[in-house]
PDB file of N, CA and C in Angstrom:
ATOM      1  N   UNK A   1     -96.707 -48.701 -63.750  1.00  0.00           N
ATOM      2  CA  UNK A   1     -95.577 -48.134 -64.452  1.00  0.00           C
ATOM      3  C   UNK A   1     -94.297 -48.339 -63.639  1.00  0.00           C
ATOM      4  N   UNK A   2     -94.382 -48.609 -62.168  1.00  0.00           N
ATOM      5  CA  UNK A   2     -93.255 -48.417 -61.654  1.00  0.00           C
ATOM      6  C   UNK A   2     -92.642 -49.504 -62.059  1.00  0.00           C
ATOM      7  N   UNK A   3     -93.466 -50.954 -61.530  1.00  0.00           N
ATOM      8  CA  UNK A   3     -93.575 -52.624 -61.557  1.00  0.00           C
ATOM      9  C   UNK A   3     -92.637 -52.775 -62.738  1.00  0.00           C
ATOM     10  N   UNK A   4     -92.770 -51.803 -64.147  1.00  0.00           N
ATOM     11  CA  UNK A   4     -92.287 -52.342 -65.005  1.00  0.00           C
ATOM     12  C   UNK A   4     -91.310 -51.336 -65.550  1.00  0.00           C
ATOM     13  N   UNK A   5     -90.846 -50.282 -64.825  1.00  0.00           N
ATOM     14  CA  UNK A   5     -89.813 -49.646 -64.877  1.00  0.00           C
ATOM     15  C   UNK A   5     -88.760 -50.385 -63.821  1.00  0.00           C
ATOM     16  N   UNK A   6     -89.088 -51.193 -62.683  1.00  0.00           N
ATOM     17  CA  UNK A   6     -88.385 -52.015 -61.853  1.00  0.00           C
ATOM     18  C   UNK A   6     -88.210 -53.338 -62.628  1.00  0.00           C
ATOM     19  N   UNK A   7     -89.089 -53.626 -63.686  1.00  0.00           N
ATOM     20  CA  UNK A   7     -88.655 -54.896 -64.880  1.00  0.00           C
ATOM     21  C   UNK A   7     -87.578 -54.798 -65.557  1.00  0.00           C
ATOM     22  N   UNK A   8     -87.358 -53.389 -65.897  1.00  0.00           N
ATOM     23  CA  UNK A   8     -86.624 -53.100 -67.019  1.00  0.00           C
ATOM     24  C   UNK A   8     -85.495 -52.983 -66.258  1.00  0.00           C
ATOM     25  N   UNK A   9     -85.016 -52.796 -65.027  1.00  0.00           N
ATOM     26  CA  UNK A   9     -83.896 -52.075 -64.616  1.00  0.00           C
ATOM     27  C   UNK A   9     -83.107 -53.888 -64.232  1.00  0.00           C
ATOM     28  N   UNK A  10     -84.264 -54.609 -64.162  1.00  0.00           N
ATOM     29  CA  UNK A  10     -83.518 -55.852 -63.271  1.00  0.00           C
ATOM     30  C   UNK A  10     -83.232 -56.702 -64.755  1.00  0.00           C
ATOM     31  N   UNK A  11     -83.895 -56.756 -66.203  1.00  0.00           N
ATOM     32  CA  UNK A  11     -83.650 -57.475 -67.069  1.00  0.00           C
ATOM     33  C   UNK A  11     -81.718 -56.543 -67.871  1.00  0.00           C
ATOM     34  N   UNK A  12     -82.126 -55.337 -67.609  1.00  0.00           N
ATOM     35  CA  UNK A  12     -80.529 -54.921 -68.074  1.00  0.00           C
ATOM     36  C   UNK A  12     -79.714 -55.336 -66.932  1.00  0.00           C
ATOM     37  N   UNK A  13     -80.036 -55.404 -65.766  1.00  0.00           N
ATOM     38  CA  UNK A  13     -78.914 -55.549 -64.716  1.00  0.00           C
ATOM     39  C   UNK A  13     -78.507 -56.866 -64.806  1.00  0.00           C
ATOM     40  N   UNK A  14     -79.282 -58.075 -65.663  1.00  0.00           N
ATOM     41  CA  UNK A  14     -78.750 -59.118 -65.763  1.00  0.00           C
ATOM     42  C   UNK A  14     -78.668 -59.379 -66.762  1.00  0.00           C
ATOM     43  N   UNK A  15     -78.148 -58.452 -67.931  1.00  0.00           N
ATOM     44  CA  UNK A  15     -77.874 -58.842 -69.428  1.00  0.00           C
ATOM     45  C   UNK A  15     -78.772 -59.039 -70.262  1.00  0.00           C
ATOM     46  N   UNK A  16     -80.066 -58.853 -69.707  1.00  0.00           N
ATOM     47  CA  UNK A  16     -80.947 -59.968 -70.684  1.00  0.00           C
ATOM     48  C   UNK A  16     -81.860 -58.624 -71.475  1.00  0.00           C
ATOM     49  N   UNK A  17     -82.872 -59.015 -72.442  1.00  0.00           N
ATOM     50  CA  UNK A  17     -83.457 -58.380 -73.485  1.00  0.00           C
ATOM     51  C   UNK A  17     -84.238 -57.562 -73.021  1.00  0.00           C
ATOM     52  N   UNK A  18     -84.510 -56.444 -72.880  1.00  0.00           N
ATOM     53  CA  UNK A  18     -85.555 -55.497 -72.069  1.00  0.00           C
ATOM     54  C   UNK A  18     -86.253 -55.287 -73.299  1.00  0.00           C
ATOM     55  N   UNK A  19     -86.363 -55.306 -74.698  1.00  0.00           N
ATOM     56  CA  UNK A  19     -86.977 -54.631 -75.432  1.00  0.00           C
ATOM     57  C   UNK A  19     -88.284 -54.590 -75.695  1.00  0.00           C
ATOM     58  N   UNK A  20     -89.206 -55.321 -75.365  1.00  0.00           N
ATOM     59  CA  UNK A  20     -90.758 -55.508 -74.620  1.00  0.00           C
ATOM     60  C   UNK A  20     -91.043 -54.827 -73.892  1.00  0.00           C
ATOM     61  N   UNK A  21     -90.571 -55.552 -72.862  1.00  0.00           N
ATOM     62  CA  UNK A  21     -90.782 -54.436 -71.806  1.00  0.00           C
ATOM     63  C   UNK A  21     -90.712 -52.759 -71.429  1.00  0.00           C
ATOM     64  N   UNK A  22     -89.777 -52.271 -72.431  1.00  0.00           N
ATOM     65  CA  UNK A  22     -89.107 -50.911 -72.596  1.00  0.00           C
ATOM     66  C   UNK A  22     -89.787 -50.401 -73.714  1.00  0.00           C
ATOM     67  N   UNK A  23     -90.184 -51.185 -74.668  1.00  0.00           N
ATOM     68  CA  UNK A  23     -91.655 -50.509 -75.440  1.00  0.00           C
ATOM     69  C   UNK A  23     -92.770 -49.904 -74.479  1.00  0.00           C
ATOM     70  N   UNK A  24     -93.556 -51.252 -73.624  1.00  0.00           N
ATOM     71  CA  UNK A  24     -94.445 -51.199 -72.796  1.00  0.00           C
ATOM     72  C   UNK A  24     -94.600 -49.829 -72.443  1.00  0.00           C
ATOM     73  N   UNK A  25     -93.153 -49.806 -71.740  1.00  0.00           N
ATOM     74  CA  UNK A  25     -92.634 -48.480 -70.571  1.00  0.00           C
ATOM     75  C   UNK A  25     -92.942 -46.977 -71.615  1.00  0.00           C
ATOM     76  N   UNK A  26     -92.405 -47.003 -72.685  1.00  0.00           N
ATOM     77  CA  UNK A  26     -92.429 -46.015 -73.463  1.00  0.00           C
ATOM     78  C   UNK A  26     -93.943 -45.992 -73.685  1.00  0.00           C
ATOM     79  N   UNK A  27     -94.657 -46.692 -74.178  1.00  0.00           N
ATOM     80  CA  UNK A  27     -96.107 -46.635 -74.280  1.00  0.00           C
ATOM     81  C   UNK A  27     -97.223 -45.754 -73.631  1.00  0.00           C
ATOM     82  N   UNK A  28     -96.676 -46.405 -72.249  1.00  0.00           N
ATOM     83  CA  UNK A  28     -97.075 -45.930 -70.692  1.00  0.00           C
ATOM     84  C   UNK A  28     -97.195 -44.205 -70.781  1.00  0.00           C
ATOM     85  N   UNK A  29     -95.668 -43.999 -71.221  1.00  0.00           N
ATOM     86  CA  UNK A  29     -95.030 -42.565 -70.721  1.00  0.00           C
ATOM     87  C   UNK A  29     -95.721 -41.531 -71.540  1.00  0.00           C
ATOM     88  N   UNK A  30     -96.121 -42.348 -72.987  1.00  0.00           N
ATOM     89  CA  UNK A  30     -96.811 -41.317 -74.304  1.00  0.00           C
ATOM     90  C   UNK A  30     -98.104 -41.202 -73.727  1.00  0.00           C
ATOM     91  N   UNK A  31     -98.744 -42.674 -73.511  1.00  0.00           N
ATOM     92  CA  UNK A  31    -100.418 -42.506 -72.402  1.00  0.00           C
ATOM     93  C   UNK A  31    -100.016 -40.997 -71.921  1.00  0.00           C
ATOM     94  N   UNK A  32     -99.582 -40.946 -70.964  1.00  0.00           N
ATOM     95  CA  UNK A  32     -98.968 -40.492 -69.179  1.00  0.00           C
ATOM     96  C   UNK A  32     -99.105 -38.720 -70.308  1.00  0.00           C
ATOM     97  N   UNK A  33     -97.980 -39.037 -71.330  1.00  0.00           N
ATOM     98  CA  UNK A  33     -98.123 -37.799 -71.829  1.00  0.00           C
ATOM     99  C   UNK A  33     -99.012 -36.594 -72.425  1.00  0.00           C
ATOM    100  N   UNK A  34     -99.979 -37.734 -73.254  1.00  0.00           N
ATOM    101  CA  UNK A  34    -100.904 -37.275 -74.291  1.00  0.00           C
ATOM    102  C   UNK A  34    -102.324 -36.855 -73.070  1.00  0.00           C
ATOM    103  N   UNK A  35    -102.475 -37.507 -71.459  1.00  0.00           N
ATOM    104  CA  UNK A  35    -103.375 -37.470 -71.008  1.00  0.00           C
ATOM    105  C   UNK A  35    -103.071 -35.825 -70.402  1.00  0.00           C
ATOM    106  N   UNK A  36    -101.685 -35.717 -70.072  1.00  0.00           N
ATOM    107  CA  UNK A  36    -101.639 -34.405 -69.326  1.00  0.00           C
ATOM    108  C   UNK A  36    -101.913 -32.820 -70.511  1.00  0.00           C
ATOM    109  N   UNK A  37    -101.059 -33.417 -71.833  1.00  0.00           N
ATOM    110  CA  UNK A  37    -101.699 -32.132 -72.848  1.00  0.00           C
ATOM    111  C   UNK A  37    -103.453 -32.311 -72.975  1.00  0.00           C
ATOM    112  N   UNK A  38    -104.142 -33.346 -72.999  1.00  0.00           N
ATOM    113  CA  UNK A  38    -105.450 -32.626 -72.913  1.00  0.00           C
ATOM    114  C   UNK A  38    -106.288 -31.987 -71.842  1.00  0.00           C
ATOM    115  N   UNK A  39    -105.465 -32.676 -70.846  1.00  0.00           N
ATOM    116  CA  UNK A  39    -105.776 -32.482 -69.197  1.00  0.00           C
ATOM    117  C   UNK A  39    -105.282 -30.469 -69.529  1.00  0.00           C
ATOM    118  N   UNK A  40    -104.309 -30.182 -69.377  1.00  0.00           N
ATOM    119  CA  UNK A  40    -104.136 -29.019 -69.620  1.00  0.00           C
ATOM    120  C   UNK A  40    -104.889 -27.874 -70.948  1.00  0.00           C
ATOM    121  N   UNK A  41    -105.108 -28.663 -72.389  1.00  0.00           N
ATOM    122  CA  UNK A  41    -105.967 -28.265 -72.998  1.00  0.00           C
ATOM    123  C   UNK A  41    -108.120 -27.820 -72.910  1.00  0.00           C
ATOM    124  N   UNK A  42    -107.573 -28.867 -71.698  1.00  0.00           N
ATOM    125  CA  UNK A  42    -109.159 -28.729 -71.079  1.00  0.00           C
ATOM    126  C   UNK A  42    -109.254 -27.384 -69.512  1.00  0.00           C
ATOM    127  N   UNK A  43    -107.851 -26.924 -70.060  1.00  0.00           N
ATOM    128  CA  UNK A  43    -108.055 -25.150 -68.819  1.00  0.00           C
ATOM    129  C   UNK A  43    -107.023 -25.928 -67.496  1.00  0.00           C
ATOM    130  N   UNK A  44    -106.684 -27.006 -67.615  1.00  0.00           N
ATOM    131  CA  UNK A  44    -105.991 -27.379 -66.360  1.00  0.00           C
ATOM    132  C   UNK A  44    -104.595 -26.880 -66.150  1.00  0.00           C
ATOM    133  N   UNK A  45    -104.302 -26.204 -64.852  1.00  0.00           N
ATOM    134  CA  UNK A  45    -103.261 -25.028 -64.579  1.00  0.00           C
ATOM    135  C   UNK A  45    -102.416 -25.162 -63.478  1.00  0.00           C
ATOM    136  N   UNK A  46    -103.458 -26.037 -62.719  1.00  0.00           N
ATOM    137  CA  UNK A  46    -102.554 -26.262 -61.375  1.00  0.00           C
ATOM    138  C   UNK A  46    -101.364 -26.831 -60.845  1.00  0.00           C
ATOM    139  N   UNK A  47    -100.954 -27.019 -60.634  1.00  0.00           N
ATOM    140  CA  UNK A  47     -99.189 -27.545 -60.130  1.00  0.00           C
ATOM    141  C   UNK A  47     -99.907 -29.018 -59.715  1.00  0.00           C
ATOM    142  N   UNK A  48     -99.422 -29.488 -60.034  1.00  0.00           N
ATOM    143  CA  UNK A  48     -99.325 -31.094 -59.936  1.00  0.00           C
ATOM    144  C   UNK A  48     -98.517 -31.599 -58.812  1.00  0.00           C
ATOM    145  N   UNK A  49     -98.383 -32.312 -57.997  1.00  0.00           N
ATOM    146  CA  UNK A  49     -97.645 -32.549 -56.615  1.00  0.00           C
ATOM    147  C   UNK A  49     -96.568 -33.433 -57.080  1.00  0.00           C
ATOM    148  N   UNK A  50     -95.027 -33.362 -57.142  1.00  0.00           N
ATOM    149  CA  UNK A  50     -93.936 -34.123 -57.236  1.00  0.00           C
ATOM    150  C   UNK A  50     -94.180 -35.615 -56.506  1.00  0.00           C
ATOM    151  N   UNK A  51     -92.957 -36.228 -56.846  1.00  0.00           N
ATOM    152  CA  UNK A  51     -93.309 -37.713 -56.611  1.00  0.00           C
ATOM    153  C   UNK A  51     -92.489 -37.521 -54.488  1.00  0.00           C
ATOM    154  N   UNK A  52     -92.169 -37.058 -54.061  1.00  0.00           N
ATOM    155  CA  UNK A  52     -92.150 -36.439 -52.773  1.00  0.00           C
ATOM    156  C   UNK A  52     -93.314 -35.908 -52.055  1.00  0.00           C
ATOM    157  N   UNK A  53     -94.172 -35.287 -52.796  1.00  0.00           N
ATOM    158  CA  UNK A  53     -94.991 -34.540 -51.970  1.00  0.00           C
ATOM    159  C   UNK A  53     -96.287 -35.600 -52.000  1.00  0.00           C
ATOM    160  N   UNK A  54     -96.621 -36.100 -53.133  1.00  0.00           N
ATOM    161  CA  UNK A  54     -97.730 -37.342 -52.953  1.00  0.00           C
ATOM    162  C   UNK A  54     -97.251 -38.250 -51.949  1.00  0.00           C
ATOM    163  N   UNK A  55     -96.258 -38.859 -52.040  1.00  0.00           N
ATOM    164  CA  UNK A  55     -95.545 -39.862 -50.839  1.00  0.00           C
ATOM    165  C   UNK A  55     -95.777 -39.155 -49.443  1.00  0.00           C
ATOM    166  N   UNK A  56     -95.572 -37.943 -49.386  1.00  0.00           N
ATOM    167  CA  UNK A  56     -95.562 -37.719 -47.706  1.00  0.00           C
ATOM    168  C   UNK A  56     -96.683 -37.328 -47.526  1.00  0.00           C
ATOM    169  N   UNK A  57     -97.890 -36.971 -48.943  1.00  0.00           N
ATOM    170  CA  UNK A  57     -99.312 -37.093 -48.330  1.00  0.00           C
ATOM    171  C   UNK A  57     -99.844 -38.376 -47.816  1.00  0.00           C
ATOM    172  N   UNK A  58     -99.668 -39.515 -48.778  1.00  0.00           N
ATOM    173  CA  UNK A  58    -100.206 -40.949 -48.667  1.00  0.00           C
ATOM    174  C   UNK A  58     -99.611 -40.995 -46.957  1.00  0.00           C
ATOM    175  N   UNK A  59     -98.288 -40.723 -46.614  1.00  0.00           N
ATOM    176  CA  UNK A  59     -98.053 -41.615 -45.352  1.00  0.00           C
ATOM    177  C   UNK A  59     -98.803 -40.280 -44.631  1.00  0.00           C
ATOM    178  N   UNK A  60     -99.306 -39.030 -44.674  1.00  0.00           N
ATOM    179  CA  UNK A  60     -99.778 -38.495 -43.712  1.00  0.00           C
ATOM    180  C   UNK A  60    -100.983 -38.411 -43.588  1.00  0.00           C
ATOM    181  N   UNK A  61    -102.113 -39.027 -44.234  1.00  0.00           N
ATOM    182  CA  UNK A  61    -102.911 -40.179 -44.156  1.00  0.00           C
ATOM    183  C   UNK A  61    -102.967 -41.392 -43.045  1.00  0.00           C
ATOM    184  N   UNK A  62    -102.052 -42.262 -43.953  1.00  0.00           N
ATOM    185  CA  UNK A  62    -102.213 -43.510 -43.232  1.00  0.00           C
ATOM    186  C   UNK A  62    -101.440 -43.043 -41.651  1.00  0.00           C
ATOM    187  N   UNK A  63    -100.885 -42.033 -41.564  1.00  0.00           N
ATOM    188  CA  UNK A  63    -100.125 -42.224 -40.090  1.00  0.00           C
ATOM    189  C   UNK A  63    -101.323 -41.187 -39.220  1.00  0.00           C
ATOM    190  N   UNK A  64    -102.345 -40.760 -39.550  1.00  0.00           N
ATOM    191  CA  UNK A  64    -103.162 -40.150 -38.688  1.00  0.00           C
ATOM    192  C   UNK A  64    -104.386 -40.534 -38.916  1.00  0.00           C
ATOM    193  N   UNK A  65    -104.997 -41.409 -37.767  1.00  0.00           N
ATOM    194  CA  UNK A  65    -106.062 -42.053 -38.232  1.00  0.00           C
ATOM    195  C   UNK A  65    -107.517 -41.447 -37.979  1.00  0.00           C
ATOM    196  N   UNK A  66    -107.491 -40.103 -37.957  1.00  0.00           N
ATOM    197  CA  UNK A  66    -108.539 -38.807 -37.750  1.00  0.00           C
ATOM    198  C   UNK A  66    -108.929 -38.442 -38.879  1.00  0.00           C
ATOM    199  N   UNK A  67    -107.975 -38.959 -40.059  1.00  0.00           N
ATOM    200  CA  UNK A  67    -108.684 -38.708 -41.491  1.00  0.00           C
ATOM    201  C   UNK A  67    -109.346 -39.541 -42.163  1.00  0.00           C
ATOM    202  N   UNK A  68    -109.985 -39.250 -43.289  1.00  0.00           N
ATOM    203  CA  UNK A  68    -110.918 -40.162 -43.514  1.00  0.00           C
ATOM    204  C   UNK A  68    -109.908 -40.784 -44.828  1.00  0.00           C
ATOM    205  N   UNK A  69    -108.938 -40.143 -45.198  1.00  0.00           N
ATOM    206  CA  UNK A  69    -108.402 -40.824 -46.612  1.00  0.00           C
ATOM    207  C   UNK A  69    -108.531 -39.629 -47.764  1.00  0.00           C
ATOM    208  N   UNK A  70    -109.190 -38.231 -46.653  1.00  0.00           N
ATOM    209  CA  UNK A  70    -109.357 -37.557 -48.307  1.00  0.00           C
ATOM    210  C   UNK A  70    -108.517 -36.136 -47.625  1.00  0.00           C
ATOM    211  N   UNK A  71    -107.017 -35.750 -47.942  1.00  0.00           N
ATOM    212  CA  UNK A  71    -106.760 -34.696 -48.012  1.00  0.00           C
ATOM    213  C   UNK A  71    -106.399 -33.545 -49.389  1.00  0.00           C
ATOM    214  N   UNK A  72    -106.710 -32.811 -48.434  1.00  0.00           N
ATOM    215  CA  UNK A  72    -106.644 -31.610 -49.963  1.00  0.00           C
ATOM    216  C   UNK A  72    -105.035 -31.527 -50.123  1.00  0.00           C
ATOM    217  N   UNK A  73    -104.789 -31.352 -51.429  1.00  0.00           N
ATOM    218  CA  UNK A  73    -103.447 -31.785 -51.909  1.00  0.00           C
ATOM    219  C   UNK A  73    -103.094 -30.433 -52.978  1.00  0.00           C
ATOM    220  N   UNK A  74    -102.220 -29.679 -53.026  1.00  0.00           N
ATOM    221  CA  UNK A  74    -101.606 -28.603 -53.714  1.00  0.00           C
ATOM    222  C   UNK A  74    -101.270 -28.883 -55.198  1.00  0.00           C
ATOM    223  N   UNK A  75    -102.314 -28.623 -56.044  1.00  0.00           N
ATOM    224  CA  UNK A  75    -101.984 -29.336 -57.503  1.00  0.00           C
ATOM    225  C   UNK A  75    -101.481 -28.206 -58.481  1.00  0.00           C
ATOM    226  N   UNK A  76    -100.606 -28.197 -59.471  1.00  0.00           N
ATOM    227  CA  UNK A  76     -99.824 -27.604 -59.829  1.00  0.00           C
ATOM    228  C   UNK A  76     -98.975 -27.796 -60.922  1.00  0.00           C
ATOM    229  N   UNK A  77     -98.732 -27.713 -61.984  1.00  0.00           N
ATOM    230  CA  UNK A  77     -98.360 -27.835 -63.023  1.00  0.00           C
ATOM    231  C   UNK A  77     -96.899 -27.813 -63.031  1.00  0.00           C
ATOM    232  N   UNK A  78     -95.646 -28.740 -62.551  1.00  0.00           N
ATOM    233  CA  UNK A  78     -93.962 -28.145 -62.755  1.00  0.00           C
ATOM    234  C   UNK A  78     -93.677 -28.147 -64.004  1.00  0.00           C
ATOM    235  N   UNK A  79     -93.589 -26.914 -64.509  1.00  0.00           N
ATOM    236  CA  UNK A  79     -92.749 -26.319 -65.577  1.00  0.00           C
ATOM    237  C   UNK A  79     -90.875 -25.804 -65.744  1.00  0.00           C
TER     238      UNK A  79
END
């Protein structure tokens, strides 16, 4: 999703037709959407981790090599 949210930003930045691609993207986002209402219809409550807090898990991972790759992560629903 990012790959082609970084498609879309470089085909408007040079004039040209994003409208494929910006379907795609929209596609993605309804997936992205429809998975979290059943995800939540199925009792799910927890806070979900912002696009900050996954990033500084992944690098606090890879920057301590005492873990195995699996930390517990604060999940959470932002409303």
């Amino acid at each position: 999703m990012i790959v082609l949210e970084a498609s879309v930003r470089d085909l408007v930045n040079r004039d040209r037709d994003c409208s494929e691609s910006a379907l795609r993207l929209l596609g993605l986002r309804q997936d992205m959407k429809r998975l979290i209402a059943d995800w939540k219809a199925a009792g799910g409550g927890d806070l979900l981790p912002n696009i900050g807090e996954r990033v500084s898990l992944r690098a606090n991972v890879k920057n301590d090599p005492r873990k195995n790759g699996h930390k517990a992560a604060r999940m959470a629903v932002r409303r």
